[in-house]
C-alpha atoms as a PDB file:
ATOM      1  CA  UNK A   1       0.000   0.000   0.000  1.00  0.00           C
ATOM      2  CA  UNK A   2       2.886   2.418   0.361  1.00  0.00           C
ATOM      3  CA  UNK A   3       3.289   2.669  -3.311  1.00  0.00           C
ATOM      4  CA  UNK A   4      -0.727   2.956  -3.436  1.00  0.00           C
ATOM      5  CA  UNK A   5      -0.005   6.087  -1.185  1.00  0.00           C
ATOM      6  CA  UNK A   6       2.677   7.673  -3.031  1.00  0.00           C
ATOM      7  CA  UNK A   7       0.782   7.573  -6.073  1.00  0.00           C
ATOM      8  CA  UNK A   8      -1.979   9.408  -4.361  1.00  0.00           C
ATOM      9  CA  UNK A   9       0.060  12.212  -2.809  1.00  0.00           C
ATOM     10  CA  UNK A  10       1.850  12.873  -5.746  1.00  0.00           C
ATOM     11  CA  UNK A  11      -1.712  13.181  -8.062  1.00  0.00           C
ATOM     12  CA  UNK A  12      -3.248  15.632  -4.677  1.00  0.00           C
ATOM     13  CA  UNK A  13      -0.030  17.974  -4.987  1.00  0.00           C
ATOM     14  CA  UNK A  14      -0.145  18.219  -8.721  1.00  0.00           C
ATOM     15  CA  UNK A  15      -3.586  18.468  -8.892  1.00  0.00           C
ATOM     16  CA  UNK A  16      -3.686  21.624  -6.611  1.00  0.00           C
ATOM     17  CA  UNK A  17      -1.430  23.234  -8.525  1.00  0.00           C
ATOM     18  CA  UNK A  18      -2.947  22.478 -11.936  1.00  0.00           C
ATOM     19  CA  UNK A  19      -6.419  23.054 -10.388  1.00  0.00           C
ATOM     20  CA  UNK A  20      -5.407  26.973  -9.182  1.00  0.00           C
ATOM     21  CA  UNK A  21      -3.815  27.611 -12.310  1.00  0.00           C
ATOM     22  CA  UNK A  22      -6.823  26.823 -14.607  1.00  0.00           C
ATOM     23  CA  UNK A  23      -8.942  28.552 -12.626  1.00  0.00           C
ATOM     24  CA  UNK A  24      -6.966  31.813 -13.462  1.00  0.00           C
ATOM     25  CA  UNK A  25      -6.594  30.528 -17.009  1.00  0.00           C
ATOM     26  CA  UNK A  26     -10.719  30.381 -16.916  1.00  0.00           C
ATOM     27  CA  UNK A  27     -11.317  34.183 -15.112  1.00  0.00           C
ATOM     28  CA  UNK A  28      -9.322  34.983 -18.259  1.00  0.00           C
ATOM     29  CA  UNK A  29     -10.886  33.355 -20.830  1.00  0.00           C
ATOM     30  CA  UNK A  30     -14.409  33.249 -19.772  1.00  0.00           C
ATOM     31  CA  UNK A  31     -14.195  29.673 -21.217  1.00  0.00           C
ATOM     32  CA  UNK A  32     -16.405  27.246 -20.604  1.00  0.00           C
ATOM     33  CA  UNK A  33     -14.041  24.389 -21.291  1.00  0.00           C
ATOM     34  CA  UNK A  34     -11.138  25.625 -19.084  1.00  0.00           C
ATOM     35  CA  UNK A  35     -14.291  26.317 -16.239  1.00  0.00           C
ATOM     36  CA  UNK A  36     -15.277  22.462 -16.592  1.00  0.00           C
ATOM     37  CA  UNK A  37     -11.361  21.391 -16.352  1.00  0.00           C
ATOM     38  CA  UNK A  38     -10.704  23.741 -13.630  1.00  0.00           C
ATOM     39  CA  UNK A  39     -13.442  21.994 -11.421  1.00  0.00           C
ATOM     40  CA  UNK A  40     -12.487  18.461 -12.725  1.00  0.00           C
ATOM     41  CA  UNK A  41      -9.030  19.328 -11.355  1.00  0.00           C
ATOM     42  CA  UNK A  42     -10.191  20.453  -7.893  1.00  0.00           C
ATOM     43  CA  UNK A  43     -13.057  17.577  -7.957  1.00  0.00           C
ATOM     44  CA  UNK A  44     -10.206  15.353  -7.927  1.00  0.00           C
ATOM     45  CA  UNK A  45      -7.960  16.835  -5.209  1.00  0.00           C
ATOM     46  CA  UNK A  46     -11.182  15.749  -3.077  1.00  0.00           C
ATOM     47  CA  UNK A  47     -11.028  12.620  -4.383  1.00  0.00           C
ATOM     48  CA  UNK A  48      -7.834  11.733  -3.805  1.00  0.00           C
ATOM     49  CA  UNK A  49      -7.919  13.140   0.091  1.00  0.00           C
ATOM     50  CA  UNK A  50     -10.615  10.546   0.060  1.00  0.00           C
ATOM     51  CA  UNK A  51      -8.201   7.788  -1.010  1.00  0.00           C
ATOM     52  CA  UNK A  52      -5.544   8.972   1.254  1.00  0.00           C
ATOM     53  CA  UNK A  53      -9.176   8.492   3.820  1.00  0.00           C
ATOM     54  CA  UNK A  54      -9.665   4.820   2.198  1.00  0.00           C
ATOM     55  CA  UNK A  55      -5.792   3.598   2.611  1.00  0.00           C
ATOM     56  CA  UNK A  56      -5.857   4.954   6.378  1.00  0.00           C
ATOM     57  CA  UNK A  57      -9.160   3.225   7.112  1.00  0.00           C
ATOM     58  CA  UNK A  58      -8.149  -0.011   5.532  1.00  0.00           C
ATOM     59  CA  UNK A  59      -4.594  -0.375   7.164  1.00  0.00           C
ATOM     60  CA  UNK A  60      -6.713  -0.513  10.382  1.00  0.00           C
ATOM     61  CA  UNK A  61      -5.771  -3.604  12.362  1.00  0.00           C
ATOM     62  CA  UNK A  62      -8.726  -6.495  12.934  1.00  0.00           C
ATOM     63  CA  UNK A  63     -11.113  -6.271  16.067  1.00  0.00           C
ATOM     64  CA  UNK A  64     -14.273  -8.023  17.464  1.00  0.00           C
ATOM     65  CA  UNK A  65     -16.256  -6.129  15.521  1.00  0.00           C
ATOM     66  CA  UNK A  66     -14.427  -6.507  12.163  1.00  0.00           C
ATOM     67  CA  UNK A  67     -12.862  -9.699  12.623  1.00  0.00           C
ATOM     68  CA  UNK A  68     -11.802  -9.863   9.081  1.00  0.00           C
ATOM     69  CA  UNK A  69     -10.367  -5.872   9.278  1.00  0.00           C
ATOM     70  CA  UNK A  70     -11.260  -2.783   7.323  1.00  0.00           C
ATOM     71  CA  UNK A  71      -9.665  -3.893   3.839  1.00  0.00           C
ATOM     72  CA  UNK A  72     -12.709  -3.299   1.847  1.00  0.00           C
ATOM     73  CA  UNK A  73     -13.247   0.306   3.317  1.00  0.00           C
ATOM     74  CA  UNK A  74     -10.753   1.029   0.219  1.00  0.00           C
ATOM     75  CA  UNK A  75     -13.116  -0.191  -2.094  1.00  0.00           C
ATOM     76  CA  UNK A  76     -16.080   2.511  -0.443  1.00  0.00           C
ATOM     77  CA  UNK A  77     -14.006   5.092  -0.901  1.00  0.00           C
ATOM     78  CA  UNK A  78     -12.951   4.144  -4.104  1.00  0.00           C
ATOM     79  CA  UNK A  79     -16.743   3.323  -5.714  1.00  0.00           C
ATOM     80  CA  UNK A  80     -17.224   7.036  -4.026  1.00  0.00           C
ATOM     81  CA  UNK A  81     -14.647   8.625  -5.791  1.00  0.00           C
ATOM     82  CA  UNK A  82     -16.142   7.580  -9.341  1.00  0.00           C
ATOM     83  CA  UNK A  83     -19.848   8.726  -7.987  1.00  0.00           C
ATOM     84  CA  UNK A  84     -18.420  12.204  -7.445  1.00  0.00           C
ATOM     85  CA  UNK A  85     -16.286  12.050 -11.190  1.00  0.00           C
ATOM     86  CA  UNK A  86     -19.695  10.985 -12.710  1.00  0.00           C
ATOM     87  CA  UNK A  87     -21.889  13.894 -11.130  1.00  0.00           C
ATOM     88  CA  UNK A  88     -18.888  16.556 -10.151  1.00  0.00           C
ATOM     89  CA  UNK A  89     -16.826  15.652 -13.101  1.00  0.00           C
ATOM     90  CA  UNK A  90     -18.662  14.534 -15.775  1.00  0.00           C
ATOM     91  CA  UNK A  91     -22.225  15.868 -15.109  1.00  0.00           C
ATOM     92  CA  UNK A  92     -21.391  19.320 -14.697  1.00  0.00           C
ATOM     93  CA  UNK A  93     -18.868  19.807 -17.720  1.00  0.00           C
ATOM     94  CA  UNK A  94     -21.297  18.357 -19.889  1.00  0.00           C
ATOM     95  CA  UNK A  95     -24.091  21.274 -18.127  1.00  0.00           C
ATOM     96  CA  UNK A  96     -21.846  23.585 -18.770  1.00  0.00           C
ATOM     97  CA  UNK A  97     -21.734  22.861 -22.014  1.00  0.00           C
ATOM     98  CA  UNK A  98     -25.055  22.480 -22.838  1.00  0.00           C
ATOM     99  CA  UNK A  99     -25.463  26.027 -21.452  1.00  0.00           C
ATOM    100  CA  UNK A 100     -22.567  27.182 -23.585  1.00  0.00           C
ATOM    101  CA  UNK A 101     -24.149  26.027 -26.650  1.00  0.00           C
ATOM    102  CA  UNK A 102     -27.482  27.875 -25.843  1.00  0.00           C
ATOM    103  CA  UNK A 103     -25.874  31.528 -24.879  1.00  0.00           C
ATOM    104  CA  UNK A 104     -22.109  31.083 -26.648  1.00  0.00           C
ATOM    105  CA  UNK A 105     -19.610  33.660 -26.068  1.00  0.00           C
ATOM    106  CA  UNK A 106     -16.362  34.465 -27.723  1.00  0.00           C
ATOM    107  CA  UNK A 107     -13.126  33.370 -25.691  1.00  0.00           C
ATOM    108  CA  UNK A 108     -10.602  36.215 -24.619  1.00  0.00           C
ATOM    109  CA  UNK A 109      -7.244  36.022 -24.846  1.00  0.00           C
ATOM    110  CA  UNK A 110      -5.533  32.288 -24.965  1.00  0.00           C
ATOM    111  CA  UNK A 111      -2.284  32.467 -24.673  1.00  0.00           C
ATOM    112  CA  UNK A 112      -2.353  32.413 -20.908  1.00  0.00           C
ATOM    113  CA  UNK A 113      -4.845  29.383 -21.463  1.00  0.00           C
ATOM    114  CA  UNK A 114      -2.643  27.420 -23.606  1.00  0.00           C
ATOM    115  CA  UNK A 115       0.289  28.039 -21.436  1.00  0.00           C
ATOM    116  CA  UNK A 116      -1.398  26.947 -18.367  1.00  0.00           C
ATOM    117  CA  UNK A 117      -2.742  23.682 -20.408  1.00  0.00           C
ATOM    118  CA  UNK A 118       0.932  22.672 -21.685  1.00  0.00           C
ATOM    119  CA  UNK A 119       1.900  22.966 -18.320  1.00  0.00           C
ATOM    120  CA  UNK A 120      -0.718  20.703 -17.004  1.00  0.00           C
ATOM    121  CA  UNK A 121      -0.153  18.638 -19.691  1.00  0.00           C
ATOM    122  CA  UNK A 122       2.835  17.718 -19.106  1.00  0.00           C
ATOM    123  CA  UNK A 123       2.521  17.632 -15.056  1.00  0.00           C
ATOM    124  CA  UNK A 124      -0.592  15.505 -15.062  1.00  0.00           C
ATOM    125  CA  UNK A 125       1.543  13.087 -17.991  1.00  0.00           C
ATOM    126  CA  UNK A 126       4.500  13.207 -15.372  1.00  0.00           C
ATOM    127  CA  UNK A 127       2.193  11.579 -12.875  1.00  0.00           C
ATOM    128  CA  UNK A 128       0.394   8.966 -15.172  1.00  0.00           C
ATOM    129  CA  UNK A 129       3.734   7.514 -15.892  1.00  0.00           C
ATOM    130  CA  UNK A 130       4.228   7.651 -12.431  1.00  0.00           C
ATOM    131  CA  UNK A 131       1.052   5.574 -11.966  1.00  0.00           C
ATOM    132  CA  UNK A 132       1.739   3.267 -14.677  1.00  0.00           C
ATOM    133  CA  UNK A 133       5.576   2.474 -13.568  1.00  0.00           C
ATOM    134  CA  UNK A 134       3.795   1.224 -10.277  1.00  0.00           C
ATOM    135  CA  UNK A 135       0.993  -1.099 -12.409  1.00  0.00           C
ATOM    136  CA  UNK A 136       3.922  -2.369 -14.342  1.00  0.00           C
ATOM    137  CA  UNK A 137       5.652  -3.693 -11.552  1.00  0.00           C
ATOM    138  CA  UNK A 138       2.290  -5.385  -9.792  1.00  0.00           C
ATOM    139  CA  UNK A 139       0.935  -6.629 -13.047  1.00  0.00           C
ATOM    140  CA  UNK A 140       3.637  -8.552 -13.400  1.00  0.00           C
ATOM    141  CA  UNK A 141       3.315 -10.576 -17.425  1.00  0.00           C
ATOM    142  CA  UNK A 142      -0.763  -9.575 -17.047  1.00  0.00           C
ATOM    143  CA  UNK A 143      -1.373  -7.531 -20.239  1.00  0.00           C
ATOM    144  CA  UNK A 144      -2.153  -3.813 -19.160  1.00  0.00           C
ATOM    145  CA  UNK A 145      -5.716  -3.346 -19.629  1.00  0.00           C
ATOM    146  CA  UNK A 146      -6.596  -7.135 -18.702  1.00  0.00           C
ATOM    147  CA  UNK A 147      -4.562  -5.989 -15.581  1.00  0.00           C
ATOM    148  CA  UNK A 148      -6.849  -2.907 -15.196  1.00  0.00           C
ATOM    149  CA  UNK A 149     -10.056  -4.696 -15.438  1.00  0.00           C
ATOM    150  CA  UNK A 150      -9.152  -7.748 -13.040  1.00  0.00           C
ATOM    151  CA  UNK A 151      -7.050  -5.806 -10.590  1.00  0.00           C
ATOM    152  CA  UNK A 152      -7.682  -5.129  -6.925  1.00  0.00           C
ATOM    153  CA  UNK A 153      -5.499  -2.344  -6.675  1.00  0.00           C
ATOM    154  CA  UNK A 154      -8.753  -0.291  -6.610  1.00  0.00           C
ATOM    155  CA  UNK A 155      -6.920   2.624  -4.926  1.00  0.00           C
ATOM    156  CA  UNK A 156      -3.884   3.021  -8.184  1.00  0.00           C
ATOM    157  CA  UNK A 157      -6.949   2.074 -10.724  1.00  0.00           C
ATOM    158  CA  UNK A 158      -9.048   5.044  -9.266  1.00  0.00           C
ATOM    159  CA  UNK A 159      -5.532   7.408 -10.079  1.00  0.00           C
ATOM    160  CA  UNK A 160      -5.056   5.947 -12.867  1.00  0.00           C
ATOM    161  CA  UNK A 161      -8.105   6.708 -14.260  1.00  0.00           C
ATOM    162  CA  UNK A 162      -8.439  10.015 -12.976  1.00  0.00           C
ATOM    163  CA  UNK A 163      -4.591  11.370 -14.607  1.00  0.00           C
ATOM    164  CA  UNK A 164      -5.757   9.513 -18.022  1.00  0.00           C
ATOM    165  CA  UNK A 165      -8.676  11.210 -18.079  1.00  0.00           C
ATOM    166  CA  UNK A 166      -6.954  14.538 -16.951  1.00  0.00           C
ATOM    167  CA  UNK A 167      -4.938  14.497 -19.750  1.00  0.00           C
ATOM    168  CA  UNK A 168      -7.309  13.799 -22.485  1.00  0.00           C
ATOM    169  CA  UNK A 169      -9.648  16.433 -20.958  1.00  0.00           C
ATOM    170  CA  UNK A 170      -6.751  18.852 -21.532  1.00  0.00           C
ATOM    171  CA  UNK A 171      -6.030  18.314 -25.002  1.00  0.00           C
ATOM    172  CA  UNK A 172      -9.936  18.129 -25.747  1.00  0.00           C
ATOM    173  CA  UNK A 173      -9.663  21.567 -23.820  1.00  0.00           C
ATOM    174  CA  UNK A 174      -6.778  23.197 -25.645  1.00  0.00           C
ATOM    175  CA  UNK A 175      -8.108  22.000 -28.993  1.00  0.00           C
ATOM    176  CA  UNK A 176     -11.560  23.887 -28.341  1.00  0.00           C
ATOM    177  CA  UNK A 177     -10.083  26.934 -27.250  1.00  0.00           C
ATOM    178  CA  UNK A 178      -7.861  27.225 -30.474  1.00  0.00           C
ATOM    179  CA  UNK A 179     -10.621  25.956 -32.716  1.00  0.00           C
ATOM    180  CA  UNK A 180     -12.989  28.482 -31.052  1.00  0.00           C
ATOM    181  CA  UNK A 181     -10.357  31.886 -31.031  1.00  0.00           C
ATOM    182  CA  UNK A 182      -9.546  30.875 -34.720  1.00  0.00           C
ATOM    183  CA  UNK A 183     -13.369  30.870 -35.775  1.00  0.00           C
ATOM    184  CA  UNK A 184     -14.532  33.043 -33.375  1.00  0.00           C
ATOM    185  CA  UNK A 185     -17.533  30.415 -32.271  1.00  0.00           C
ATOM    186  CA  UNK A 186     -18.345  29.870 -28.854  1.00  0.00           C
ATOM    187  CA  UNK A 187     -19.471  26.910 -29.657  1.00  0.00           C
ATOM    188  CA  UNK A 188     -16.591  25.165 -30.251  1.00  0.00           C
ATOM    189  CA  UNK A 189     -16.021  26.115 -26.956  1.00  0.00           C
ATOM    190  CA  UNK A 190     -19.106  24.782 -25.616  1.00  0.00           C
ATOM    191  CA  UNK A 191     -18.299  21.020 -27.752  1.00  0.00           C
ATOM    192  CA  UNK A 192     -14.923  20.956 -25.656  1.00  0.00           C
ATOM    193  CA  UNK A 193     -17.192  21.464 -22.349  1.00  0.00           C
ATOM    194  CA  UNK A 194     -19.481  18.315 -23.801  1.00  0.00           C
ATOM    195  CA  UNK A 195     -16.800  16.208 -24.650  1.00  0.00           C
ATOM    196  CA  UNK A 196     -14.781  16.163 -21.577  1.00  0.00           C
ATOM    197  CA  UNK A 197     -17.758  15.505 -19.657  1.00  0.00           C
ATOM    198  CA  UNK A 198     -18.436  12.297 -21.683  1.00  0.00           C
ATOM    199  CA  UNK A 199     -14.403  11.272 -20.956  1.00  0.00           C
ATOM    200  CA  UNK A 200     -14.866  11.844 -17.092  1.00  0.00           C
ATOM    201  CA  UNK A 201     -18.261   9.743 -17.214  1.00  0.00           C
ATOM    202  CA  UNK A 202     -17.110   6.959 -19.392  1.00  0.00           C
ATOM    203  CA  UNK A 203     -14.511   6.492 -16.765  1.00  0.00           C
ATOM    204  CA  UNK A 204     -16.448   6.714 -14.059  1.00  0.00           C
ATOM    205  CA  UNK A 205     -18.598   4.350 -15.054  1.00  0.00           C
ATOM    206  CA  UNK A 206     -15.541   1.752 -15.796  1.00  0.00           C
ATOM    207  CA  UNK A 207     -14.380   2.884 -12.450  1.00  0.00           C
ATOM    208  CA  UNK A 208     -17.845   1.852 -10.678  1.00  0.00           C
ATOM    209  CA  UNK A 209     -18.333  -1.571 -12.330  1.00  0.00           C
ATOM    210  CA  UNK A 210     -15.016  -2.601 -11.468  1.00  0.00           C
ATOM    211  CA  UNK A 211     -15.183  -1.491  -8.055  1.00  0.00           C
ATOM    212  CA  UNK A 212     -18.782  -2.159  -7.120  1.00  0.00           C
ATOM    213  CA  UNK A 213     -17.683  -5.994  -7.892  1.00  0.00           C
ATOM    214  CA  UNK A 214     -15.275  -5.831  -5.283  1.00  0.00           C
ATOM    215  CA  UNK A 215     -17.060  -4.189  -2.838  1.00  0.00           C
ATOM    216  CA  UNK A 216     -19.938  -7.165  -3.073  1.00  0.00           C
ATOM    217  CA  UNK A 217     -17.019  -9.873  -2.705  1.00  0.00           C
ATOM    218  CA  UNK A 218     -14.607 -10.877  -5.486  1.00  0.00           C
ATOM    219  CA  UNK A 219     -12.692 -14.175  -5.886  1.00  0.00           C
ATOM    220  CA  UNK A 220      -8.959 -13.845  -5.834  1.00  0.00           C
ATOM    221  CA  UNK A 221      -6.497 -14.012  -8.605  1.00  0.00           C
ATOM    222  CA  UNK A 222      -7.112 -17.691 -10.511  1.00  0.00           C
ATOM    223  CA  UNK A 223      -3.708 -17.700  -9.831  1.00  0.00           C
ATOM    224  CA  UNK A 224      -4.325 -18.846  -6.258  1.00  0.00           C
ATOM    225  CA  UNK A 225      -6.040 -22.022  -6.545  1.00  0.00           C
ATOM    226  CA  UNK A 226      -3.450 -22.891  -9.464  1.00  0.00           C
ATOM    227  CA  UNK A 227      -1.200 -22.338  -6.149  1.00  0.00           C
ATOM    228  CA  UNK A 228      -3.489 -24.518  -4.004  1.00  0.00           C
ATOM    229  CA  UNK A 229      -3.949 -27.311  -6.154  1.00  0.00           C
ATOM    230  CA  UNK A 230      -0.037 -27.259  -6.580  1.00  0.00           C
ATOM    231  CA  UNK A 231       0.673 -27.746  -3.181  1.00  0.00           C
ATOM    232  CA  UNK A 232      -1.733 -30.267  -2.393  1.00  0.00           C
ATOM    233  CA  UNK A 233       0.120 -32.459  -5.363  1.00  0.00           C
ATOM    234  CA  UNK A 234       3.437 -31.535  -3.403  1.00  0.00           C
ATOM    235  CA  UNK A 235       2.294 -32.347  -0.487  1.00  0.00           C
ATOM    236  CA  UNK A 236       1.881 -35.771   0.829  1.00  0.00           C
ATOM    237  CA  UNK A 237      -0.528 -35.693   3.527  1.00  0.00           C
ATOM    238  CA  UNK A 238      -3.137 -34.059   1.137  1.00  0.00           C
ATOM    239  CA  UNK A 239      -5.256 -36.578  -1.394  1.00  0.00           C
ATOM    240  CA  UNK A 240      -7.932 -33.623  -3.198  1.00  0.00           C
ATOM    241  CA  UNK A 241      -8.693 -30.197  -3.261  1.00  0.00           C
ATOM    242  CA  UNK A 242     -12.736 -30.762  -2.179  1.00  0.00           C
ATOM    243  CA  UNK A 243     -13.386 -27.066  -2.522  1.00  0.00           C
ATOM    244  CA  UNK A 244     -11.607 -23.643  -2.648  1.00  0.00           C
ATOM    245  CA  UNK A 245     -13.499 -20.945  -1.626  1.00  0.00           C
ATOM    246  CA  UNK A 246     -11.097 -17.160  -2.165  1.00  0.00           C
ATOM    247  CA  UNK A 247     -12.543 -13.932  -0.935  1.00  0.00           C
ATOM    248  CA  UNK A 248     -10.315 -10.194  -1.996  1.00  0.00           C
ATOM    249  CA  UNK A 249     -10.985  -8.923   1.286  1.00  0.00           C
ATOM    250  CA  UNK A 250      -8.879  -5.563   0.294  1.00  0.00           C
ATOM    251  CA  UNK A 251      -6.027  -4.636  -1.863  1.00  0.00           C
ATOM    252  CA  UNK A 252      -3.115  -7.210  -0.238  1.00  0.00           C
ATOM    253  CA  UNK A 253      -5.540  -9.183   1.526  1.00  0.00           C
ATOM    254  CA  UNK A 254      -7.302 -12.259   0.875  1.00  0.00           C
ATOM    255  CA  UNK A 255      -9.816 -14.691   2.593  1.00  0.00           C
ATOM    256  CA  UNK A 256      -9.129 -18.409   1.677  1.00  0.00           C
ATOM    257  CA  UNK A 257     -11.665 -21.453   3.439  1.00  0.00           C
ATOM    258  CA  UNK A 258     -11.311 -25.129   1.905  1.00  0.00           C
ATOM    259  CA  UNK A 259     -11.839 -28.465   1.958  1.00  0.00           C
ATOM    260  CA  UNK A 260      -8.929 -30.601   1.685  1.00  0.00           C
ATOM    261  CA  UNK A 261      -8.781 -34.600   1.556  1.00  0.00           C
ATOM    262  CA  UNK A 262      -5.905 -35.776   3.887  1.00  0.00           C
ATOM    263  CA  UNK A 263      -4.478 -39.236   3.670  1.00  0.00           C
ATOM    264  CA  UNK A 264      -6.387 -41.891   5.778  1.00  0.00           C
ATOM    265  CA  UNK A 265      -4.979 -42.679   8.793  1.00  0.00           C
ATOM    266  CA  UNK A 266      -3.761 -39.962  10.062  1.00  0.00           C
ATOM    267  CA  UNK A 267      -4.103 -39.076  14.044  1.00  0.00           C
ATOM    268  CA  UNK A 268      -5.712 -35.956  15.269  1.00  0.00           C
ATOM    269  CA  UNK A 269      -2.295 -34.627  16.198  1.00  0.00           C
ATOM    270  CA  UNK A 270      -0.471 -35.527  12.521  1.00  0.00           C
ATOM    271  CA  UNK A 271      -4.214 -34.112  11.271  1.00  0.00           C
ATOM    272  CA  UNK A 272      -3.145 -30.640  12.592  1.00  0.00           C
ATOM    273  CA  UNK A 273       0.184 -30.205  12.081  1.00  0.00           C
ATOM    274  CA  UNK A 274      -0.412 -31.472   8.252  1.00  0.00           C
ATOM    275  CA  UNK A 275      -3.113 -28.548   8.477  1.00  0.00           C
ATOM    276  CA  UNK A 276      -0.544 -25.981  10.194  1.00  0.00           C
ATOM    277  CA  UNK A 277       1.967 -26.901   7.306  1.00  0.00           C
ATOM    278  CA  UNK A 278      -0.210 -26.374   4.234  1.00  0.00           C
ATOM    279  CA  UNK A 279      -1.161 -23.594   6.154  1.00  0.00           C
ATOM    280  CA  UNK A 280       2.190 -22.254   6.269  1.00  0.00           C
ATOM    281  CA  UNK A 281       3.606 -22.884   2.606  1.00  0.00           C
ATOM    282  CA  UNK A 282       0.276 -21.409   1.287  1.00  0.00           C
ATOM    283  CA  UNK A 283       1.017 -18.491   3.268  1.00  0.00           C
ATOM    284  CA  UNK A 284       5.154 -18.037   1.907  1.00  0.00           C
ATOM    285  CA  UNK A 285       3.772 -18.349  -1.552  1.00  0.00           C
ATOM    286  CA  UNK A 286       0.744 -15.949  -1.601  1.00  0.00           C
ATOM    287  CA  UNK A 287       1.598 -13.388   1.314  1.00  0.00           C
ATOM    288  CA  UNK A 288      -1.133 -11.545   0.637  1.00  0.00           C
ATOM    289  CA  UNK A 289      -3.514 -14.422   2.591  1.00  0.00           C
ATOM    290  CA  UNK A 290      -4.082 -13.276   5.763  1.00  0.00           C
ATOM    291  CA  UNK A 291      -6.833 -15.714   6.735  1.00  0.00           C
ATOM    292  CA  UNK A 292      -7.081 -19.338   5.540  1.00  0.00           C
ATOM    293  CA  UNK A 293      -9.440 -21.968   7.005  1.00  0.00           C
ATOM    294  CA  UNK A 294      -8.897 -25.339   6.159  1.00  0.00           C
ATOM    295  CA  UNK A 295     -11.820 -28.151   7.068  1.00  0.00           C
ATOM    296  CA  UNK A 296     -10.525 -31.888   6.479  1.00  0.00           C
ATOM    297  CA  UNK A 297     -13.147 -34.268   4.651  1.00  0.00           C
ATOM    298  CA  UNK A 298     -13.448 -37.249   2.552  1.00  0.00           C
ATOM    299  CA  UNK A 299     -15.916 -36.062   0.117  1.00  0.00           C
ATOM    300  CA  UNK A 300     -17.178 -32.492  -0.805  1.00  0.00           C
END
């Protein structure tokens, strides 16, 4: 999760900086385009204090009351974070542009605009390739977008999404202002508006499906039970795999319960320790189980 974090911080910081200096860019202007990316910009400083919220609230240690911890309180905050890019995001550019198309008005000056948007540009590219040097080294072989729709990194998914979509909102932005100076159409202005509010709500709605199945209760990486079944063949002790059940109980932490066929005749006291030592090697090669439960039976 540290990396998680770092990723976070460093989109907050740049955001606040990109988010002031559009606004400016917007007083300018008057445009409606730079208005919409100004408030995508600070929309997303909130969200990311709200993942910095999620990664706090999911490192919190196991108790009576959540015997299993506070892992999926990243995925809340996360399936929050793309409600608020779908109606703060999304919703509102494409209002904005609606009403720009009704009443259009001819954008000022844009220099200042397209100076504050090449800036942005290439801060908000400086942090995707941030993001996506971190992805790179969790995916592992995993092709990249398989990677994005199966991972449970919901926290560097969410950042992910939100820098990619930064960045093609501000080309869509800088296009529309030139197109709109050079004609001398507001509306051009106003189609910038529109279309970076359909970029911020196609990803939020990615963003929600993916996340919304991990808040219900997603299986694990296949990869585990290709793990489990493994060691059962290395082991001796263990006959069958009966039935794996795998639970993503957060990012870095997973649920396992199974049924496992042991070798007959086996005492109560070999029973457990052959229990204790699957246990154990299940637990070196997937570190990210934090709870197994193992039930011994002949028959599933």
């Amino acid at each position: 999760m540290a990396g998680s974090k770092g990723e976070v911080v460093k989109s907050l910081v740049v955001n606040a900086v990109i988010a002031s200096s559009k606004g400016v860019a917007a007083a300018i202007t008057g445009s409606g385009a730079m208005l919409a990316e100004t408030l995508h910009s600070f929309a997303d400083c909130g969200n990311q204090l709200l993942l910095l919220l999620g990664i706090r609230q999911s490192g919190k240690p196991a108790d009576t009351k959540h015997p299993l911890g506070y892992g999926r309180a990243m995925y809340f905050y996360s399936f929050i974070v793309a409600l608020l890019l779908f109606s703060g995001g999304g919703m509102f550019s494409i209002y904005e542009g609606v009403h720009k198309l009704k009443h259009p008005e001819p954008v000022g000056d844009i220099t200042i605009a397209l100076v504050i948007l090449g800036i942005s540009i290439l801060l908000e590219g400086w942090s995707t390739l941030g993001n996506i040097k971190v992805m790179n080294q969790r995916r592992g072989k995993t092709p990249f977008f398989k990677y994005l729709k199966d991972s449970k990194d919901s926290d560097l998914v969410v950042v992910f999404g939100e820098n990619s979509a930064a960045v093609l909102g501000l080309m869509l932005a800088g296009a529309a202002l030139l197109v709109a100076k050079q004609t001398n159409d507001g509306r051009w202005d106003a189609i910038g508006s529109l279309a970076i509010g359909l970029v911020l709500i196609g990803v939020a709605i990615f963003l929600a499906r993916e996340i919304m199945s991990l808040l219900v209760g997603e299986s694990a990486d296949a990869q585990l039970q290709r793990t489990v079944e493994q060691l059962a063949v290395d082991d001796p002790n263990v006959d069958q795999v009966l039935r794996l059940l795998t639970v993503q109980q957060g990012p870095g932490e997973i649920v396992v319960a199974m049924k496992l066929k042991f070798r007959p005749g086996l005492e109560t006291t070999q029973l457990v320790d052959a229990i204790n030592s699957f246990e154990r090697q299940l637990k070196q090669r997937v570190p990210e189980v934090r709870w197994s439960f193992i039930e011994p039976d002949h028959a599933d």
